[in-house]
N, C-alpha and C. Protein backbone atom coordinates (compact mmCIF):
# COMPACT_ATOMS: atom_id res chain seq x y z
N UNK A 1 154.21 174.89 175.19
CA UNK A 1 152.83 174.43 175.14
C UNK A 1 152.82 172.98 174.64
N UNK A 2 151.99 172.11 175.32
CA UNK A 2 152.13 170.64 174.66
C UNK A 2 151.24 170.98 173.37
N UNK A 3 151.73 169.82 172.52
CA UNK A 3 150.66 169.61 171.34
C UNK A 3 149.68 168.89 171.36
N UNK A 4 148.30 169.74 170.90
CA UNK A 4 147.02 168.85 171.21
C UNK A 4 146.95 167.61 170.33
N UNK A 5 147.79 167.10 169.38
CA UNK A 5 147.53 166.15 169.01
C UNK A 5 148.93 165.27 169.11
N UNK A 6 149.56 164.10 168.95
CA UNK A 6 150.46 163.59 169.03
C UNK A 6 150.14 162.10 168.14
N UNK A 7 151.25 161.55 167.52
CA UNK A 7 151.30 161.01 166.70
C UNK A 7 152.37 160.25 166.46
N UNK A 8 152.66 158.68 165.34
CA UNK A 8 153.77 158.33 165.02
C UNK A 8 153.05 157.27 164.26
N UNK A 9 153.89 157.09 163.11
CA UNK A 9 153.73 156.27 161.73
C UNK A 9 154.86 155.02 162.24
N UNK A 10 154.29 154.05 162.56
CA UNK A 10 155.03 152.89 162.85
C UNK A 10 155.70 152.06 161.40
N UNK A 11 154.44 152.13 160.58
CA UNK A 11 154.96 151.07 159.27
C UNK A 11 153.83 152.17 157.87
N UNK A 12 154.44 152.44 156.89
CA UNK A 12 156.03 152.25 156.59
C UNK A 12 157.15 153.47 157.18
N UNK A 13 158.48 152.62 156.76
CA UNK A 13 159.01 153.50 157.42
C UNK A 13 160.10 153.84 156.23
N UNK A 14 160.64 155.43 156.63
CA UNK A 14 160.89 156.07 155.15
C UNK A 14 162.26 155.65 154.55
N UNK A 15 162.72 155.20 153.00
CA UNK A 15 163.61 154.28 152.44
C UNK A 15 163.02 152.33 152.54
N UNK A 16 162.25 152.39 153.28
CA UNK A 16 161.73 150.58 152.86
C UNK A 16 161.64 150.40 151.62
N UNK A 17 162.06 149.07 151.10
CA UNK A 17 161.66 149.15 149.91
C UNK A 17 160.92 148.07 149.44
N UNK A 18 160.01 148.37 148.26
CA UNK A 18 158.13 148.03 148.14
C UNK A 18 158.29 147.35 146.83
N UNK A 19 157.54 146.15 146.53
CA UNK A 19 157.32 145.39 145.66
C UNK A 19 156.03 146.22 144.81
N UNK A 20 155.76 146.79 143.55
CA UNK A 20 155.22 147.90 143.53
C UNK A 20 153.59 146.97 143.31
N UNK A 21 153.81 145.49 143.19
CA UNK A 21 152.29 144.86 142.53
C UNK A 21 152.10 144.27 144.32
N UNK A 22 152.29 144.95 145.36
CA UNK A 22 151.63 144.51 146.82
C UNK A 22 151.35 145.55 147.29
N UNK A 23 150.13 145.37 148.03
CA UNK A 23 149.36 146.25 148.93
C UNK A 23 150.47 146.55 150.38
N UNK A 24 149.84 147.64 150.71
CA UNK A 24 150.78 148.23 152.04
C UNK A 24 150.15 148.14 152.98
N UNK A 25 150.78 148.26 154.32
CA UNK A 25 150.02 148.21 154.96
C UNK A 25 150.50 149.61 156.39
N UNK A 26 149.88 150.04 156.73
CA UNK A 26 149.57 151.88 156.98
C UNK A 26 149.51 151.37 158.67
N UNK A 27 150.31 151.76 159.81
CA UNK A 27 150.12 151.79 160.84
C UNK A 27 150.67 152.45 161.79
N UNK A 28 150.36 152.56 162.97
CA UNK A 28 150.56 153.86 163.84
C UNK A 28 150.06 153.85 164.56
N UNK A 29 149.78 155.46 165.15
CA UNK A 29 148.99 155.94 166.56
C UNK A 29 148.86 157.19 166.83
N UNK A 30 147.74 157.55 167.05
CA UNK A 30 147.50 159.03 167.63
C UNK A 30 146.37 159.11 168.58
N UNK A 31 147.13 160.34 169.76
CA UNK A 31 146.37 160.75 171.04
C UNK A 31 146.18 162.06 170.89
N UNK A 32 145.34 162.39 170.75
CA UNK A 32 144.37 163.76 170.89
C UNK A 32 144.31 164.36 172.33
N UNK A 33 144.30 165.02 173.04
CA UNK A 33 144.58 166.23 174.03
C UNK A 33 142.98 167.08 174.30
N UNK A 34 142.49 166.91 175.04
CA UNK A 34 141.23 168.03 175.19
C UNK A 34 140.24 167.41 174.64
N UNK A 35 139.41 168.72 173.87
CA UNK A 35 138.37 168.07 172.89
C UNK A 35 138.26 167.57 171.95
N UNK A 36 139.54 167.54 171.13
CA UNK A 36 139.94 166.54 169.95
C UNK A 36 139.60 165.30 170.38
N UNK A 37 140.04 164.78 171.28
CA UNK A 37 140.05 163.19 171.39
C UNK A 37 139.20 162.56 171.07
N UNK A 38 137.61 162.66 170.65
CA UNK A 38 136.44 162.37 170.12
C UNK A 38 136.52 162.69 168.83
N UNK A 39 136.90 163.42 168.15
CA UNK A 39 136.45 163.66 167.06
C UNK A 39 137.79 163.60 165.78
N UNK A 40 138.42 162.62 165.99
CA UNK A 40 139.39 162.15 165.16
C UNK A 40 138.77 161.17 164.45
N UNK A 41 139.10 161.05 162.83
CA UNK A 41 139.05 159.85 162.07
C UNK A 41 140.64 160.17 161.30
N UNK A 42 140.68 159.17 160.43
CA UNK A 42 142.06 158.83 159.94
C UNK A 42 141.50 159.29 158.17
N UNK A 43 142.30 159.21 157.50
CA UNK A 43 142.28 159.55 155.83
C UNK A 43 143.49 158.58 155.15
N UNK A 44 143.16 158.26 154.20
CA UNK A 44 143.97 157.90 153.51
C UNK A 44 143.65 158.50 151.77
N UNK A 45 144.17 159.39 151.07
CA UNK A 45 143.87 159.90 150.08
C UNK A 45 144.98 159.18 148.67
N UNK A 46 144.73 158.57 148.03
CA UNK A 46 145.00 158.22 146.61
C UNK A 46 144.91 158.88 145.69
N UNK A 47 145.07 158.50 144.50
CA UNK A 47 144.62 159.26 142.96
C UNK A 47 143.17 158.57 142.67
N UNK A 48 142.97 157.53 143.19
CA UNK A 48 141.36 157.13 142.98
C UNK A 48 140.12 157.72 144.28
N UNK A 49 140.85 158.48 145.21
CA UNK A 49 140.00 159.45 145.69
C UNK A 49 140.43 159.12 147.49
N UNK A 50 139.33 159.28 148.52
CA UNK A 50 139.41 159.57 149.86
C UNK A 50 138.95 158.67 150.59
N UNK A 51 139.39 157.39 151.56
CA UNK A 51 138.91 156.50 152.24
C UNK A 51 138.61 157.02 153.63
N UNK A 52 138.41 156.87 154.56
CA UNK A 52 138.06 157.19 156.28
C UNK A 52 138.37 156.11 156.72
N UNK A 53 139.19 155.92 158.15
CA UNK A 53 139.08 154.74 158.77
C UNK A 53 139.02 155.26 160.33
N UNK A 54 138.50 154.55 161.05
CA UNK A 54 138.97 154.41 162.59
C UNK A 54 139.79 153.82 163.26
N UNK A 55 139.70 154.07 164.70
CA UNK A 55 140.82 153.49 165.18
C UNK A 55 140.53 152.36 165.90
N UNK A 56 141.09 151.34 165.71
CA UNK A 56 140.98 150.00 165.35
C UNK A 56 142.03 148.87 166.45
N UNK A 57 142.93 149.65 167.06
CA UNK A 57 143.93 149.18 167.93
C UNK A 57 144.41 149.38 169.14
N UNK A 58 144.32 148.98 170.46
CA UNK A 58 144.49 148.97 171.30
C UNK A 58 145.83 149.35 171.64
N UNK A 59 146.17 150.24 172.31
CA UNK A 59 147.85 150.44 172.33
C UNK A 59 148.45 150.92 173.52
N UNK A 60 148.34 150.26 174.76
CA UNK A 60 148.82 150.34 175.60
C UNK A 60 149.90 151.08 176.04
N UNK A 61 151.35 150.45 175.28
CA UNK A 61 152.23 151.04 175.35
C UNK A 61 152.34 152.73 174.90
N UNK A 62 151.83 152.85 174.14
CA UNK A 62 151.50 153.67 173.61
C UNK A 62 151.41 155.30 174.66
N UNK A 63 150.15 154.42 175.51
CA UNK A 63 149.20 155.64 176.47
C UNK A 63 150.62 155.27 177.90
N UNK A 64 151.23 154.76 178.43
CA UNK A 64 152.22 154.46 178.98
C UNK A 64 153.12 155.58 178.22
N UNK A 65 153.50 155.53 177.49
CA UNK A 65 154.41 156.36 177.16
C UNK A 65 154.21 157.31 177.34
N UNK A 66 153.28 158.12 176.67
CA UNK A 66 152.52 159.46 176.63
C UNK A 66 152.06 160.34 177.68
N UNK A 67 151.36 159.44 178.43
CA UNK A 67 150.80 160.02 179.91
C UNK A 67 152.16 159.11 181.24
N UNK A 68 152.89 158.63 181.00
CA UNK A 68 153.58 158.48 182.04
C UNK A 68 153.39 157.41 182.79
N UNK A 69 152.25 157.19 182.94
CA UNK A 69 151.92 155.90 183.59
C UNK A 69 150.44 155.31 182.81
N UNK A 70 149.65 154.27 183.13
CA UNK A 70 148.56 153.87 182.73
C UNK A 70 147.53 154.62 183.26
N UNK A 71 147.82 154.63 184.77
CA UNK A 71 147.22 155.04 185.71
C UNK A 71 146.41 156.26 185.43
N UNK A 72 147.64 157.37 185.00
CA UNK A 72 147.21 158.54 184.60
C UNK A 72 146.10 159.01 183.32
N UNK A 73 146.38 157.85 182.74
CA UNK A 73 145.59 158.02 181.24
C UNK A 73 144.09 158.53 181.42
N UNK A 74 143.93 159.46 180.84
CA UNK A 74 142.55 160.14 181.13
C UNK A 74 141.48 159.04 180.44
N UNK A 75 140.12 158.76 181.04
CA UNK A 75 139.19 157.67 180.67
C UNK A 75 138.54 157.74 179.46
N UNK A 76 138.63 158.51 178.67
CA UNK A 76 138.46 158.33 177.38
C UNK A 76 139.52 157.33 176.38
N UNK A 77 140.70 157.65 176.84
CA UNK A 77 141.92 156.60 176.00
C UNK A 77 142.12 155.42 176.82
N UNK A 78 141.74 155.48 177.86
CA UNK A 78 141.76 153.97 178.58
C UNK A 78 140.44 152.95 177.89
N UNK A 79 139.52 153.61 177.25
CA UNK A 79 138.46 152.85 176.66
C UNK A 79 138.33 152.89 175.11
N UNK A 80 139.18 153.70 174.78
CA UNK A 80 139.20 153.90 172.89
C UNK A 80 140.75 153.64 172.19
N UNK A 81 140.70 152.82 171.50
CA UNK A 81 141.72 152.25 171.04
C UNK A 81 142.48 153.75 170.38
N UNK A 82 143.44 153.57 169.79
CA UNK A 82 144.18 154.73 169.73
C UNK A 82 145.43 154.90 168.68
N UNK A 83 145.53 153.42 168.37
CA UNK A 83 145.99 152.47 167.25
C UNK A 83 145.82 152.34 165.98
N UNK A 84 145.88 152.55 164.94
CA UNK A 84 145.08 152.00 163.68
C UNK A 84 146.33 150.88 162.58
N UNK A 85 145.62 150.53 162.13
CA UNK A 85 146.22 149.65 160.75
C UNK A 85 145.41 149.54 159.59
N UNK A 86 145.81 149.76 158.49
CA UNK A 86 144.97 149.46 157.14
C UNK A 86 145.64 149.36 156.11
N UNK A 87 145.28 149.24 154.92
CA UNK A 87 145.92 148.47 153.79
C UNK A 87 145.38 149.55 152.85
N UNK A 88 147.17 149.94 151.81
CA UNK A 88 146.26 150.87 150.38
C UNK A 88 146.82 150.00 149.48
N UNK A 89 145.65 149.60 148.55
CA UNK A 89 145.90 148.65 147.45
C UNK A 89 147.35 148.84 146.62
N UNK A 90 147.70 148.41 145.92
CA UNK A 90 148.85 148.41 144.89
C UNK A 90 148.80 149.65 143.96
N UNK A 91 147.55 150.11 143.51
CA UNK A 91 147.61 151.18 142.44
C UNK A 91 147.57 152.18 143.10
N UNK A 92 147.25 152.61 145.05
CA UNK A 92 147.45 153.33 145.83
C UNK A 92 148.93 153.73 145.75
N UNK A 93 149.61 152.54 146.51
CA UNK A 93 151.10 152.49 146.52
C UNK A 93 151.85 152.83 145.07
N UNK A 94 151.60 152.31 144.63
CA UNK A 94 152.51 153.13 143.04
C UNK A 94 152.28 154.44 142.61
N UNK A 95 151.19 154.98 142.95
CA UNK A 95 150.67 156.56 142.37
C UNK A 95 151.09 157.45 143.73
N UNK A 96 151.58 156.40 144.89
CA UNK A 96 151.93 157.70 145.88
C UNK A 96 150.45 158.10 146.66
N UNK A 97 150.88 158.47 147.80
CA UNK A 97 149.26 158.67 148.52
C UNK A 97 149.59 159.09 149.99
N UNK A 98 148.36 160.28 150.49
CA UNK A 98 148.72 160.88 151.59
C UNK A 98 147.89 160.49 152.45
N UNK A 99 148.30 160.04 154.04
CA UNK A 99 147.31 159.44 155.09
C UNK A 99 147.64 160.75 156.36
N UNK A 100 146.52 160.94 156.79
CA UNK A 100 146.33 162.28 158.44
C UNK A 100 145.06 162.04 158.54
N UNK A 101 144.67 162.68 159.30
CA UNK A 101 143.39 162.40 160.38
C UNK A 101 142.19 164.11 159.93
N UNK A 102 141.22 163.50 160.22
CA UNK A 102 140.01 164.72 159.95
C UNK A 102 139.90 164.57 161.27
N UNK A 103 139.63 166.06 161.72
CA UNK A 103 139.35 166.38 162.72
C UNK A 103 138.30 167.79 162.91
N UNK A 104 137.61 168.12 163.25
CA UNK A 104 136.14 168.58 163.41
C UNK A 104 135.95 168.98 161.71
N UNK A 105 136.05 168.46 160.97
CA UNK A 105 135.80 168.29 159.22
C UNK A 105 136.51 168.81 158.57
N UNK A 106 138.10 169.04 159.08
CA UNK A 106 139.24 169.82 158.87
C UNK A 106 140.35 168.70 158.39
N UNK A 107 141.06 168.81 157.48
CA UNK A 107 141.84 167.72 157.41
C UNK A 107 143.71 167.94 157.21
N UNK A 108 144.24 167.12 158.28
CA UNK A 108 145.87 167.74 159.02
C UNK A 108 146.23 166.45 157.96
N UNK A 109 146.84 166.77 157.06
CA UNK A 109 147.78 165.66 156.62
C UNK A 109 149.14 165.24 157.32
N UNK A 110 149.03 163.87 158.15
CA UNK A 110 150.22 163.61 158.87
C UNK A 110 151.71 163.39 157.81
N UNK A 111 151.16 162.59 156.39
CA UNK A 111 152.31 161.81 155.74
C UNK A 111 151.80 161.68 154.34
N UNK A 112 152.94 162.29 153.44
CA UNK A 112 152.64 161.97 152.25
C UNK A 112 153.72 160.80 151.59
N UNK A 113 153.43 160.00 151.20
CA UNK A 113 154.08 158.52 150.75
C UNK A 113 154.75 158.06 149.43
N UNK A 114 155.31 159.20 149.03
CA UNK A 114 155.72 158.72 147.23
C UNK A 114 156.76 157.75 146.80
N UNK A 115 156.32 156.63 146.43
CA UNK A 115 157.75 155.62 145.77
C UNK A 115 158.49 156.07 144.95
N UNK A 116 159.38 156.23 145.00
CA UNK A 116 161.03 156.18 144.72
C UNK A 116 161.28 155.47 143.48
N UNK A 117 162.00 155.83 142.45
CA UNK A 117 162.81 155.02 141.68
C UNK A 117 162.56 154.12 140.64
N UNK A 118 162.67 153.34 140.06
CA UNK A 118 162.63 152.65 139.10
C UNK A 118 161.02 151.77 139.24
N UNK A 119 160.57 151.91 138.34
CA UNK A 119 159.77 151.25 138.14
C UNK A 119 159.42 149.58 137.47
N UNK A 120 158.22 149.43 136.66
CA UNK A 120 158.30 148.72 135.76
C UNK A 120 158.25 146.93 136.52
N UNK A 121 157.66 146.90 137.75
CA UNK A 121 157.33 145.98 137.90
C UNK A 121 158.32 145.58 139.45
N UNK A 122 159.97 146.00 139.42
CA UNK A 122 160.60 146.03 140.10
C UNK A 122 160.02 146.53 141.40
N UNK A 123 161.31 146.74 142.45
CA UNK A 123 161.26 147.41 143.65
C UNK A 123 161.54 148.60 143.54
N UNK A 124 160.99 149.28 144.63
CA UNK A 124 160.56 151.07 144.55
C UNK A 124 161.53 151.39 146.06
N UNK A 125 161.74 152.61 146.24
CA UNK A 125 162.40 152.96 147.97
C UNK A 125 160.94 154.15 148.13
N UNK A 126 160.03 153.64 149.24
CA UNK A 126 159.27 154.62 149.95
C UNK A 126 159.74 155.82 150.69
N UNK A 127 159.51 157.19 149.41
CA UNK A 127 160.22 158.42 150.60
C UNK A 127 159.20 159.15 151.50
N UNK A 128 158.82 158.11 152.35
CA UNK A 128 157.91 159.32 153.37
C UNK A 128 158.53 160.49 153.75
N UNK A 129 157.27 161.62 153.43
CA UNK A 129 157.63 162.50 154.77
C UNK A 129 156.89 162.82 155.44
N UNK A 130 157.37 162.94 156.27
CA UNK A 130 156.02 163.10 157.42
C UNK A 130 156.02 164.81 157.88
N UNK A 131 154.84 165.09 157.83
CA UNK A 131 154.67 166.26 157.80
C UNK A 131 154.24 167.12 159.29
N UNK A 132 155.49 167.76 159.84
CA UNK A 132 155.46 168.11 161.02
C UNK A 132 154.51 169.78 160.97
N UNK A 133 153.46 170.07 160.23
CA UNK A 133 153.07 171.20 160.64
C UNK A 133 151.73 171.27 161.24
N UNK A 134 151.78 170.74 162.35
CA UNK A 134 150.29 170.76 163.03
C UNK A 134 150.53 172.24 163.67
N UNK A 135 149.20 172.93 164.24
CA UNK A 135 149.15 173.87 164.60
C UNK A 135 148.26 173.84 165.86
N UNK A 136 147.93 174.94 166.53
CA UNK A 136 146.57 174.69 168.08
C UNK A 136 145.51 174.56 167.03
N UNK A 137 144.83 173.68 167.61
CA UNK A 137 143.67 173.29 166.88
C UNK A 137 142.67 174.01 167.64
């Protein structure tokens, strides 16, 4: 069975390593399948609470890959970006923080983000994992 949703965390990527007093910056892509494809937003959850974002990026390659050709791309993703990028502040990034998508007011955590290692002002190693348990939605 294909999966109704599909996905990939472009930046960060897991072992980078993070200056812990700079903001990050969160990017990727996801294509929704059926009736999902409307009703996706993105999450980014911290210790200071729950942001929402949309999708913000055009990604061609992307829908090329996925559907095989451009051609094929069903007309909803030929007109809705599919892309996103955003930024979690510094006290995000040091406390660790999980980004996935709400979907009909349900929320799939794609990736949880915890820095690594020594602290204290130094550099950190980002251990994403990305969390492969989506289910039929």
């Amino acid at each position: 069975m294909k999966p109704s949703i599909r996905w990939h965390l472009d930046h960060p990527v897991s072992g980078q390593l993070f200056v812990e007093d700079e903001t990050m910056t969160v990017a990727g892509w996801v294509v929704a399948f059926g009736d999902h494809q409307q009703l996706l937003q993105l999450y980014v959850e911290t210790a200071r609470g729950r942001r929402l974002f949309e999708f913000d990026r055009s990604r061609k390659d992307v829908l090329n890959a996925v559907f095989g050709r451009l051609e094929a791309t069903p007309p909803f993703w030929q007109d809705q970006p599919c892309g996103f990028s955003f930024e979690v502040t510094k006290e995000g990034v040091n406390s660790g923080f999980e980004t996935g998508l709400v979907v009909n007011q349900q929320s799939i955590p794609l990736a949880q983000l915890p820095l690594e290692g020594a602290g204290n002002g130094g550099s950190r190693r980002l251990g994403a994992r990305l969390l492969k348990q989506f289910r039929k939605l």
